[in-house]
Protein backbone atom coordinates (compact mmCIF):
# COMPACT_ATOMS: atom_id res chain seq x y z
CA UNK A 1 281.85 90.28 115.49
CA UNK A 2 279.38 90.96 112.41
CA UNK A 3 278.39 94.55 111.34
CA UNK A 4 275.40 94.99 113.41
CA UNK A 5 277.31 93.67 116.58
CA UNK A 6 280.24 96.30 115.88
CA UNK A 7 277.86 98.98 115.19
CA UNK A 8 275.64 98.26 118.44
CA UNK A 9 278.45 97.62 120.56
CA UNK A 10 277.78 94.19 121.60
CA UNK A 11 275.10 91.56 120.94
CA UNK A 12 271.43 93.33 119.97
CA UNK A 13 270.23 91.24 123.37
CA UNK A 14 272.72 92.17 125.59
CA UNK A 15 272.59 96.40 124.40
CA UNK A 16 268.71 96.17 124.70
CA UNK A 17 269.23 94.96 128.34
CA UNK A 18 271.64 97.55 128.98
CA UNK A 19 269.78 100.40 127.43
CA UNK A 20 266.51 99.14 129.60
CA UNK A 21 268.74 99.01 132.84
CA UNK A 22 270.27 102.54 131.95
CA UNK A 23 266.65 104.09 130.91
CA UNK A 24 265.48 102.61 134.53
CA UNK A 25 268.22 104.04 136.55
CA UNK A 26 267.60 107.62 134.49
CA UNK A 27 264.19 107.48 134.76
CA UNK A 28 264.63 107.06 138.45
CA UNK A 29 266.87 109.87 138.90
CA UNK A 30 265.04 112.32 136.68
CA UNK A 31 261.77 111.66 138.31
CA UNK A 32 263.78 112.20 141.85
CA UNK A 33 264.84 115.43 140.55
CA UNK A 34 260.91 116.30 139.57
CA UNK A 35 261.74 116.15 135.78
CA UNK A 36 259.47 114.64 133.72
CA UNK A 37 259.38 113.67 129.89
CA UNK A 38 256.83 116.56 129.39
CA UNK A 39 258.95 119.09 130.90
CA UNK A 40 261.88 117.94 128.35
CA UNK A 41 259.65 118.29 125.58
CA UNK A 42 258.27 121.59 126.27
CA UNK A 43 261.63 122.91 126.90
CA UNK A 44 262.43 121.84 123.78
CA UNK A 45 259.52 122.82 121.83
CA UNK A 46 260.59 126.59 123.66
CA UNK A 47 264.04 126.05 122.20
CA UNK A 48 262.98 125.28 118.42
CA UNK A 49 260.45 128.53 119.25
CA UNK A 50 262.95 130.59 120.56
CA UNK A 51 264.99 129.93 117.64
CA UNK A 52 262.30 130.70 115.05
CA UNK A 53 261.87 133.67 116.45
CA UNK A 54 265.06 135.47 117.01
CA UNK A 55 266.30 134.40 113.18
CA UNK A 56 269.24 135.03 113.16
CA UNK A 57 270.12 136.97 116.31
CA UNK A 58 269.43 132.97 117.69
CA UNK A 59 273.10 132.22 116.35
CA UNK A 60 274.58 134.26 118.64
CA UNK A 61 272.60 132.62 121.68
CA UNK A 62 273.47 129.13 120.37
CA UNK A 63 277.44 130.29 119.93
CA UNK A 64 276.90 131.30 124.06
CA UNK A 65 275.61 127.77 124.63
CA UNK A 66 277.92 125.78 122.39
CA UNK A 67 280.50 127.82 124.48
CA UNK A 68 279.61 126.97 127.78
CA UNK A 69 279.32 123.01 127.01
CA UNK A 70 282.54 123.17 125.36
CA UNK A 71 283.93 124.36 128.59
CA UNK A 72 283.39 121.35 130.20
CA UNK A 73 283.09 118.70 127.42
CA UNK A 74 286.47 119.67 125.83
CA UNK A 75 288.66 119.52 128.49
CA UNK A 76 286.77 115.92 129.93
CA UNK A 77 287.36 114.59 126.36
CA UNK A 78 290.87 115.29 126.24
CA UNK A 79 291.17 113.89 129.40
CA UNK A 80 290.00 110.94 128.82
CA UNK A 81 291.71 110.82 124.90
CA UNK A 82 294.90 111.04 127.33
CA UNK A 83 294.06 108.24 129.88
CA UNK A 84 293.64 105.63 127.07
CA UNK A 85 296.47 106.83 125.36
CA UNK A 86 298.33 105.97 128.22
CA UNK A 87 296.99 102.41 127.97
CA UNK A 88 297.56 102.11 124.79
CA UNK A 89 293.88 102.01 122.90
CA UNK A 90 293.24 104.77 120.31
């Protein structure tokens, strides 16, 4: 594997097929779920606002929502650190 293959995981043709399946089967489920790429823009737009605005009293509101991922994304990751540890990858 060359350096562009290690970096992308794979062959460029066979990660650009899997990204275009993945984005399909995303796309599907977001629009299912009445989300659309305008409403994850605005929301985000509202988040760099919100952020402006409050200075620094936005800190503490993005210390509550780095908190509540890491609730979940913590314990999953060590989970999973543990399950291929047990098969022997790193």
């Amino acid at each position: 594997m060359n350096g562009l293959q290690r970096f992308m995981g794979g062959s460029p043709a066979q990660v650009l097929l899997r990204l275009i399946v993945l984005s399909l089967v995303v796309g599907i489920v977001l629009s299912a779920l009445g989300i659309s790429p305008y409403d994850i823009l605005a929301r985000l737009e509202a988040f760099v606002r919100r952020i402006w605005n409050m200075g620094f009293g936005a800190i503490g509101w993005i210390w509550n929502y780095f908190l509540l991922g890491a609730v979940i994304v913590i314990p999953v990751w060590i989970v999973i650190r543990l399950l291929n540890l047990g098969r022997g990858k790193s």
